[in-house]
Protein backbone atom coordinates (compact mmCIF):
# COMPACT_ATOMS: atom_id res chain seq x y z
CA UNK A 1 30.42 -21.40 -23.97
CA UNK A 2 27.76 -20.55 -21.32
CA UNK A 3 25.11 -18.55 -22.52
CA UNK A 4 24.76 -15.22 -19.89
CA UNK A 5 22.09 -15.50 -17.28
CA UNK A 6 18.99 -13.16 -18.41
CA UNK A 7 17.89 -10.99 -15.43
CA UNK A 8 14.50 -10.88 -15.07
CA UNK A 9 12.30 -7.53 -15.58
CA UNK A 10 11.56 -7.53 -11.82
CA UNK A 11 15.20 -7.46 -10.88
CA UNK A 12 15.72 -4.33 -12.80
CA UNK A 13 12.94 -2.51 -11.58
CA UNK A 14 14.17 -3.44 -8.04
CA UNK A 15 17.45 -1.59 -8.90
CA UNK A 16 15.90 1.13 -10.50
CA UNK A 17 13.48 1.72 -7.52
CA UNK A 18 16.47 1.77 -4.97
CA UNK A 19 18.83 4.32 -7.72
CA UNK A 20 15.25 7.10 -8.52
CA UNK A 21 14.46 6.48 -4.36
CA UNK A 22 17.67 8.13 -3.84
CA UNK A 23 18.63 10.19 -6.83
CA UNK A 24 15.17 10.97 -7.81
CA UNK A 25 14.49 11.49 -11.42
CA UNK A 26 18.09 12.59 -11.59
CA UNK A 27 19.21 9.15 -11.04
CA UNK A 28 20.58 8.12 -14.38
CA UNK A 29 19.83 4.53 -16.56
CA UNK A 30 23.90 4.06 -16.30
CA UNK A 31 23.31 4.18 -12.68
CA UNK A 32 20.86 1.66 -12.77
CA UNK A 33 22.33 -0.77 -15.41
CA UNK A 34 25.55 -0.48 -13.31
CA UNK A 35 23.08 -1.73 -10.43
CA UNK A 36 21.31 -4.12 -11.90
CA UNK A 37 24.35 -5.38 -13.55
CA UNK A 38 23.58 -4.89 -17.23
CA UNK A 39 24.25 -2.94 -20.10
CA UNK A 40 22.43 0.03 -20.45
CA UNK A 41 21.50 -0.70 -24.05
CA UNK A 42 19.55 -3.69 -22.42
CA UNK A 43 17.26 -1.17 -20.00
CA UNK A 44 15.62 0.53 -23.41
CA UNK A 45 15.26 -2.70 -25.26
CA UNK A 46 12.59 -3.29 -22.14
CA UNK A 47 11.20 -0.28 -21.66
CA UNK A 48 11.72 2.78 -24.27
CA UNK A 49 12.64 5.87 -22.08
CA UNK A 50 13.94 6.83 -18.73
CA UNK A 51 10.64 8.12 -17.99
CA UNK A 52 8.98 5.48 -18.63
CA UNK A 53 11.27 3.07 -16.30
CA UNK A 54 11.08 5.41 -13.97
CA UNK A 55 7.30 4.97 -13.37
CA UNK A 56 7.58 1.18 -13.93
CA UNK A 57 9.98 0.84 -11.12
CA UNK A 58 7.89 3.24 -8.83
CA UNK A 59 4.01 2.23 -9.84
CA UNK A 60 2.78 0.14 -6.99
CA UNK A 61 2.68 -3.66 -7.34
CA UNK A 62 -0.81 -4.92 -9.23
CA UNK A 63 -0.80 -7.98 -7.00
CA UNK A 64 -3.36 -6.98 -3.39
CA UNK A 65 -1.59 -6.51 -0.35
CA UNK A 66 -0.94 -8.91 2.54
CA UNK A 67 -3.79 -6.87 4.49
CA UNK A 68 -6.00 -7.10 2.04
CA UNK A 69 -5.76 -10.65 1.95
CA UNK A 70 -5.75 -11.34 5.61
CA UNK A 71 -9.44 -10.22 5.87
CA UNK A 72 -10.86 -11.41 2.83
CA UNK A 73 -9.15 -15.17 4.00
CA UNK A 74 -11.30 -15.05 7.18
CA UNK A 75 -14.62 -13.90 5.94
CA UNK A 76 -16.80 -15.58 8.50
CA UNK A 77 -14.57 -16.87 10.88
CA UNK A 78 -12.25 -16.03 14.40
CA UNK A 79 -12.24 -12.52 15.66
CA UNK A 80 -13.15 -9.50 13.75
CA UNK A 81 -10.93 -7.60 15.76
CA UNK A 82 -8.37 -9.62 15.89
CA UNK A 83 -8.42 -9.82 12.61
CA UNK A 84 -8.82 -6.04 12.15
CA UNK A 85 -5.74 -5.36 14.57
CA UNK A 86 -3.08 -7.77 12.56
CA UNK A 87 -4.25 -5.89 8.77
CA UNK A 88 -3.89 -2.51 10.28
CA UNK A 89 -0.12 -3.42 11.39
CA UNK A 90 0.07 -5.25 7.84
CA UNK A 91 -1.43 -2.02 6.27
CA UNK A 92 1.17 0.63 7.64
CA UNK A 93 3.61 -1.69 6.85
CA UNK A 94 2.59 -1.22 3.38
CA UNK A 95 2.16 2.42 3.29
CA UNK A 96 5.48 2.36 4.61
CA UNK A 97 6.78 1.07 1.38
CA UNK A 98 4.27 2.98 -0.69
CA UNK A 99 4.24 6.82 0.44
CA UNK A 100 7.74 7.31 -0.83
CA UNK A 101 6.96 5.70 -3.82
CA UNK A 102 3.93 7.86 -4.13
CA UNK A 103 5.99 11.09 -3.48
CA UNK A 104 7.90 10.25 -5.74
CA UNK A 105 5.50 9.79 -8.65
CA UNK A 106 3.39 13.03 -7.67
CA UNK A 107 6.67 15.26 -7.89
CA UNK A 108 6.61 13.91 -11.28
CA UNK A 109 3.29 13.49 -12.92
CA UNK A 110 1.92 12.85 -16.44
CA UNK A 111 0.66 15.27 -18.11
CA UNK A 112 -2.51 15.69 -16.85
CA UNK A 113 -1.17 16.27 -13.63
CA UNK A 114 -1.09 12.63 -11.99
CA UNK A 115 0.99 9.89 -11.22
CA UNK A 116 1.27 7.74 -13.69
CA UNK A 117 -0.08 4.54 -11.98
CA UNK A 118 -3.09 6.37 -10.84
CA UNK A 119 -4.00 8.17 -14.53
CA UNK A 120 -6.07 4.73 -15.50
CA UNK A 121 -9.46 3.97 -14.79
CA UNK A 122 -10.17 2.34 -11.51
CA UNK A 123 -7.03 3.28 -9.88
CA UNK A 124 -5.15 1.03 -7.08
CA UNK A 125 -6.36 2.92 -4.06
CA UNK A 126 -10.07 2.82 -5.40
CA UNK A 127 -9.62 -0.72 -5.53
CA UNK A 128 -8.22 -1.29 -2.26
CA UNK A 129 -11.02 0.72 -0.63
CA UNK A 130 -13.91 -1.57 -2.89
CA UNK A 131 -12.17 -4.71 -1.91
CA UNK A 132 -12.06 -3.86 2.29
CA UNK A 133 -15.60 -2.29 1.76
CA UNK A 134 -16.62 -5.79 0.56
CA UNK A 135 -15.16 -7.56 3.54
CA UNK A 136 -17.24 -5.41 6.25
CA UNK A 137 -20.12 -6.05 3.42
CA UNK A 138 -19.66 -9.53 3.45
CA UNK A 139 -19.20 -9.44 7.41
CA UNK A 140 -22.19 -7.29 7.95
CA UNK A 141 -24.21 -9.98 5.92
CA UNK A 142 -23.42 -12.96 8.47
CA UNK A 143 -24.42 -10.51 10.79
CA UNK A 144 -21.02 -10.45 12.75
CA UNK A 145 -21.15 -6.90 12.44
CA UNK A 146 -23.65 -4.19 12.61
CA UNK A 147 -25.59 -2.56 9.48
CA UNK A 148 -23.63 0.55 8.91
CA UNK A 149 -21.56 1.88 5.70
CA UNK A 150 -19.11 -0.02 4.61
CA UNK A 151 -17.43 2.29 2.37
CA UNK A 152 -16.89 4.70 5.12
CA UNK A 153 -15.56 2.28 7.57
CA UNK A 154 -12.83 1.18 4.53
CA UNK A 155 -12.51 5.22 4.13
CA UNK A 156 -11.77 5.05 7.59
CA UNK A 157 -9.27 1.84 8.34
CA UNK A 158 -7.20 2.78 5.03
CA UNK A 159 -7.35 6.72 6.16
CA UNK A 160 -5.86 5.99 9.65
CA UNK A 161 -3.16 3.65 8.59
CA UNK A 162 -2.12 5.92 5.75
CA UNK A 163 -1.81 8.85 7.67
CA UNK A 164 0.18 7.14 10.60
CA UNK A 165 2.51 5.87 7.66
CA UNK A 166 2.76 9.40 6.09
CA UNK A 167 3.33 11.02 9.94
CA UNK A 168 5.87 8.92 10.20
CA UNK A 169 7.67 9.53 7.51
CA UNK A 170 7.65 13.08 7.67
CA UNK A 171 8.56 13.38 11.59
CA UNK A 172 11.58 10.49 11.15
CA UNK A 173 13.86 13.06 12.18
CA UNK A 174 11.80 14.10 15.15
CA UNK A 175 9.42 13.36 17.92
CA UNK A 176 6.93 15.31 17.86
CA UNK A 177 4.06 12.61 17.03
CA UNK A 178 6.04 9.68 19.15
CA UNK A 179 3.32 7.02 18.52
CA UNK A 180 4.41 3.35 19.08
CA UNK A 181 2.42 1.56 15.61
CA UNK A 182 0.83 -1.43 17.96
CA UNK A 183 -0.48 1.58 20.32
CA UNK A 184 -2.26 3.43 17.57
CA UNK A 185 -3.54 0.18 16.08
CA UNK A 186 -4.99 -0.95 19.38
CA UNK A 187 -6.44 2.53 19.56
CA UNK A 188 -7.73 2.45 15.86
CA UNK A 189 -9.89 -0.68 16.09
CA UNK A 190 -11.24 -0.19 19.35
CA UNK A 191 -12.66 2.84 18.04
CA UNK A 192 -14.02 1.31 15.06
CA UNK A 193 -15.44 -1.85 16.76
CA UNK A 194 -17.38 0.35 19.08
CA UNK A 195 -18.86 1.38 16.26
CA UNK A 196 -19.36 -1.61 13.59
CA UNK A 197 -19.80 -4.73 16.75
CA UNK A 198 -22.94 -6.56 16.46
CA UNK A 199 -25.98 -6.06 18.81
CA UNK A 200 -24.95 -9.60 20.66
CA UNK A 201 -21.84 -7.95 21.79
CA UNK A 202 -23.12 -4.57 22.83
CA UNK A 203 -25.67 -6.99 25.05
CA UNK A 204 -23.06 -8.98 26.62
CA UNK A 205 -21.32 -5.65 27.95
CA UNK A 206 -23.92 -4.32 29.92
């Protein structure tokens, strides 16, 4: 006799995620056993309580983002801002996925009031902003861009792409904030390059 395939831990969080996205915490282990397609019993041999599935499925993923990656891969080489323009698309993409995740977790928090994913030292978003202040660090150094700070222009990239994911997702049902995502973008480095471009380019435009 076949022995039953074993779904992995990933596959369960995947159908817990979809259940507590649209049942919230009300959304029930049977519910996402049934889902996943496995007994109930199994979820709790994995993880001990509801509550503590529930912010498994929803904490965001350890691994860094495709944005993240994008920039740190071309340290040094092509076009800042071309560079620049395809992680901020990459980036809302991303906080696409993540602000309802987020919401989620913050209408639920651990007892001292956060999220679970973000009550540990040197939370996800601190990370993100230390790894994207390294790449203008590491970009200012080769002198491709100007000496400025580089934790306020990663302040600034992940604060605009954020916020134009969280707009988004609160006006869905309306257009009161119709902003096309490539025309922000466009809009979003230019207006950081004017700021962060090294002296050679300033030259070459006057």
């Amino acid at each position: 006799m076949a022995r039953p395939t074993k779904i992995s831990d990933d596959a369960i969080l995947e159908a817990a995620r979809r259940v507590f996205l649209e049942r919230g915490i009300s959304g029930t282990t049977a519910e996402v056993a049934r889902k996943a397609k496995v007994a109930e019993g199994s979820l709790f041999k994995r993880w001990k309580t509801k509550q503590e599935l529930f912010f498994a499925a929803l904490a965001p993923d350890d691994e860094d983002p495709l944005w993240i990656k994008t920039l740190t891969s071309n340290v040094g080489r092509g076009d800042i801002r071309v560079h620049l323009t395809e992680a901020a698309l990459q980036a809302i993409d991303f906080f696409r996925q993540l602000m309802p995740l987020i919401m989620m977790c913050w209408s639920n928090p651990s007892p001292n009031g956060l999220p679970a994913p973000l009550d540990r030292p040197n939370p996800k978003p601190v990370q993100l902003i230390k790894k994207l202040a390294s790449y203008f660090e590491a970009e200012m150094q080769r002198k491709r861009l100007a000496r400025r700070d580089a934790e306020v222009l990663a302040r600034a990239f992940i604060g605009g792409t954020q916020q134009f994911a969280f707009l988004e997702l609160i006006n869905k049902h309306h257009d009161e904030l119709p902003l096309p995502a490539e025309m922000f973008v466009r809009g979003l480095v230019n207006l950081i390059w004017n700021g962060i471009r090294p002296v050679s380019a300033v030259k070459e435009t006057r």
